[in-house]
N, C-alpha and C. Protein backbone atom coordinates (compact mmCIF):
# COMPACT_ATOMS: atom_id res chain seq x y z
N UNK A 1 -197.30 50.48 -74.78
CA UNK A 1 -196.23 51.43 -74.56
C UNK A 1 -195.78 51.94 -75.93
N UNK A 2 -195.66 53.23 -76.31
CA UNK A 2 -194.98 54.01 -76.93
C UNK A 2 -194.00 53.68 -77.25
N UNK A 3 -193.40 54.40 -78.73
CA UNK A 3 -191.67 54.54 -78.54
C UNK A 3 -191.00 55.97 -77.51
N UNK A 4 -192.05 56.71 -77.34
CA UNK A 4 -191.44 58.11 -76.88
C UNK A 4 -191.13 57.53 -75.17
N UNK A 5 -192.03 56.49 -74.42
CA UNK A 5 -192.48 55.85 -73.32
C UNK A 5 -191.00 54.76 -73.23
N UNK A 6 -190.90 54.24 -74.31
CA UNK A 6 -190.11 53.40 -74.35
C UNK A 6 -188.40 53.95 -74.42
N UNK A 7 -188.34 55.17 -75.17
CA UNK A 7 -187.23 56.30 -75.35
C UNK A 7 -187.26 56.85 -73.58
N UNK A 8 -188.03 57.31 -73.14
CA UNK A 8 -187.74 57.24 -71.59
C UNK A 8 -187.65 56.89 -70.90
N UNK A 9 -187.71 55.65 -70.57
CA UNK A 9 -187.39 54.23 -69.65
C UNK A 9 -186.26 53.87 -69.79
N UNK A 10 -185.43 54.12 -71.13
CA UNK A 10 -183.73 53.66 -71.76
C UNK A 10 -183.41 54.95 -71.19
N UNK A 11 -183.50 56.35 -71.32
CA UNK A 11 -182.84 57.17 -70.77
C UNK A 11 -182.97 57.06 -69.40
N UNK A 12 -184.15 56.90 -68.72
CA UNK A 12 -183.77 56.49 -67.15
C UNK A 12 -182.99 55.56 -66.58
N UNK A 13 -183.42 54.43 -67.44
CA UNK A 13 -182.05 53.23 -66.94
C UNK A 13 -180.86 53.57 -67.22
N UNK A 14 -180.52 54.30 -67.99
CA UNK A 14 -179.36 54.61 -68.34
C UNK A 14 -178.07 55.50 -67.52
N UNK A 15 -179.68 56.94 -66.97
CA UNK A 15 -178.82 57.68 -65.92
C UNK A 15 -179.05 56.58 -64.41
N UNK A 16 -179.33 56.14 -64.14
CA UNK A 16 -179.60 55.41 -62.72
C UNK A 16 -178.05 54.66 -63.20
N UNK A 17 -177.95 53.86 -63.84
CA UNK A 17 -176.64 52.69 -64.41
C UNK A 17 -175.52 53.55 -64.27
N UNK A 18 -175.35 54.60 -64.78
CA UNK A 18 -174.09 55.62 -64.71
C UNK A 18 -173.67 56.20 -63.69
N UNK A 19 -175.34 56.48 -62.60
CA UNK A 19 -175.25 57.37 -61.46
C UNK A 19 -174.31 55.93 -60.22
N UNK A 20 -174.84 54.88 -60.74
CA UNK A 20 -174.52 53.49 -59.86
C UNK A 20 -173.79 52.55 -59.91
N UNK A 21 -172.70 53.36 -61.23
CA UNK A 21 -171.62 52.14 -61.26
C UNK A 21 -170.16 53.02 -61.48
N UNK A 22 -170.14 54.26 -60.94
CA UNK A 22 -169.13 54.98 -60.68
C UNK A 22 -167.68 54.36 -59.45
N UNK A 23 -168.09 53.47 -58.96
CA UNK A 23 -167.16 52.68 -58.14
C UNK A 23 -167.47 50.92 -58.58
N UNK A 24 -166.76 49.75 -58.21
CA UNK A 24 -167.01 48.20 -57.70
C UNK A 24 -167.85 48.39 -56.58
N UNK A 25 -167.62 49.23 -55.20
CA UNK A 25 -168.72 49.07 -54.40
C UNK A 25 -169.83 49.42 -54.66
N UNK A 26 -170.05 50.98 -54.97
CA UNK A 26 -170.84 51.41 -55.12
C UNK A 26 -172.04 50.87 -56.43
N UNK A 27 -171.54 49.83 -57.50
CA UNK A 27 -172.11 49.10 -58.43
C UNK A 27 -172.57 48.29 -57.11
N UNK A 28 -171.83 47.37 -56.76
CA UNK A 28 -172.50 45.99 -55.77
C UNK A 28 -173.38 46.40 -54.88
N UNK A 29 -173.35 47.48 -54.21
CA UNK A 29 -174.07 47.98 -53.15
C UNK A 29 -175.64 48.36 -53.82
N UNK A 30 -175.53 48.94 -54.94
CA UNK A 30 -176.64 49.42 -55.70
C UNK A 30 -177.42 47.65 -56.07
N UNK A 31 -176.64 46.59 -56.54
CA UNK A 31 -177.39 45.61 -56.39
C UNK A 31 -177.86 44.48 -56.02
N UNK A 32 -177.00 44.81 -54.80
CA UNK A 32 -177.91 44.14 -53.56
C UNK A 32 -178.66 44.85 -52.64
N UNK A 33 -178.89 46.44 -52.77
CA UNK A 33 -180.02 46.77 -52.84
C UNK A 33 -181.41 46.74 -54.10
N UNK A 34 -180.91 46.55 -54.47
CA UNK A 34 -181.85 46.41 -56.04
C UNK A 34 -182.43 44.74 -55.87
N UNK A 35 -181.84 43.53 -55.33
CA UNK A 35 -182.19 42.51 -54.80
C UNK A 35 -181.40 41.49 -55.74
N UNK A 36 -180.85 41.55 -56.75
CA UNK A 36 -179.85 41.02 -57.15
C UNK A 36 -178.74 39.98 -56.77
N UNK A 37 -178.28 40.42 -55.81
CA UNK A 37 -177.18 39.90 -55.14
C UNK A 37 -177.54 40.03 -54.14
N UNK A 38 -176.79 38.52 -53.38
CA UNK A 38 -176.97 38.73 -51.56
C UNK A 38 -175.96 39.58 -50.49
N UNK A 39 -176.75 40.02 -49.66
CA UNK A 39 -175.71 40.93 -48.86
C UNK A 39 -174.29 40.51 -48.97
N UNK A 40 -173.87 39.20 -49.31
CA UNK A 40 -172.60 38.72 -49.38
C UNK A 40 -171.65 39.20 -51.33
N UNK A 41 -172.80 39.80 -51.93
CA UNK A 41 -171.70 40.29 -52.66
C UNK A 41 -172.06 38.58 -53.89
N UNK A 42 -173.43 37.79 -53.20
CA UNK A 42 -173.32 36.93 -54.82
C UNK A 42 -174.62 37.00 -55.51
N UNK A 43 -174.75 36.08 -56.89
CA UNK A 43 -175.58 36.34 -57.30
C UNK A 43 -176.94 35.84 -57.21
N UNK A 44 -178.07 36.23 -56.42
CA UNK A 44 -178.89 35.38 -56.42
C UNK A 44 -179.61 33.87 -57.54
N UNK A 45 -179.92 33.21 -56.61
CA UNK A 45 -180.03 31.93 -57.20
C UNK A 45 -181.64 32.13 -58.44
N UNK A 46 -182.42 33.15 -58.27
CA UNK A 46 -183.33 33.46 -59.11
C UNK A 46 -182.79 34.14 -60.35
N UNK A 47 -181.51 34.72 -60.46
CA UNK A 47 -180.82 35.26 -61.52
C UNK A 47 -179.57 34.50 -61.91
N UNK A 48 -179.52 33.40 -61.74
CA UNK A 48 -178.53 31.96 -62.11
C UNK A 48 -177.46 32.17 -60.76
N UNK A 49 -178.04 32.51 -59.72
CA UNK A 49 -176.59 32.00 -59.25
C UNK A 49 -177.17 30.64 -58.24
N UNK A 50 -176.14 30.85 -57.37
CA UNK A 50 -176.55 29.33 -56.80
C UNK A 50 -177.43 29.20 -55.69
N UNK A 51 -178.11 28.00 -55.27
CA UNK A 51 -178.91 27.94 -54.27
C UNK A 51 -178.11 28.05 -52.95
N UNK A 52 -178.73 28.12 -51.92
CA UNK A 52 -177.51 28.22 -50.20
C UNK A 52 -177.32 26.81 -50.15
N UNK A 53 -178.13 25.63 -50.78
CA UNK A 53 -178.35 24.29 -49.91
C UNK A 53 -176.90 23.20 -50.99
N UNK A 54 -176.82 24.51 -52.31
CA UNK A 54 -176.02 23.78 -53.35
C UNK A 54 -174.82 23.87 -52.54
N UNK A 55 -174.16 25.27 -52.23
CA UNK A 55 -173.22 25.80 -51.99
C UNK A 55 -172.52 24.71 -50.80
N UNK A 56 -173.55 24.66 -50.11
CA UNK A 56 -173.21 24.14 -48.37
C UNK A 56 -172.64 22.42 -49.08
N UNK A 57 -173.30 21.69 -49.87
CA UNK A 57 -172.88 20.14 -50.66
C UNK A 57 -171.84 20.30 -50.82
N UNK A 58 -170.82 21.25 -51.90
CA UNK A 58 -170.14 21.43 -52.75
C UNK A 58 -168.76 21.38 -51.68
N UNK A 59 -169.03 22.79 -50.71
CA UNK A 59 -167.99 22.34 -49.38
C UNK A 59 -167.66 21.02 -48.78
C-alpha cells in the first residue's frame, strides 16, 4: 500500500466517523451495526468487553 492509498483510507474513515457520530444513538447504532457492540448497546467480548457466561457469575 501506498501513501496516496493510505491518504485515502484516513480520509474515508474519517468522513464515515463524522457522517456516524453526529448523535449517542446514531454513534451506537453505527456500531453495533459495524459488529462492535451487542444489540444491547455493550462492548463485545472480542474487543475487551465481557463474555455473556462472565456477566451471568458476577450477578
Amino acid at each position: 500500500m501506498d501513501k496516496e492509498q493510505r491518504q485515502a483510507i484516513k480520509e474515508m474513515l474519517a468522513k464515515r466517523s463524522n457522517a456516524n457520530t453526529q448523535s449517542k444513538k446514531q454513534a451506537t447504532d453505527w456500531l453495533i451495526n459495524e459488529g462492535l457492540l451487542t444489540a444491547k448497546g455493550q462492548l463485545r467480548a472480542q474487543y475487551g468487553g465481557e463474555e455473556e457466561a462472565e456477566k451471568t457469575k458476577k450477578k
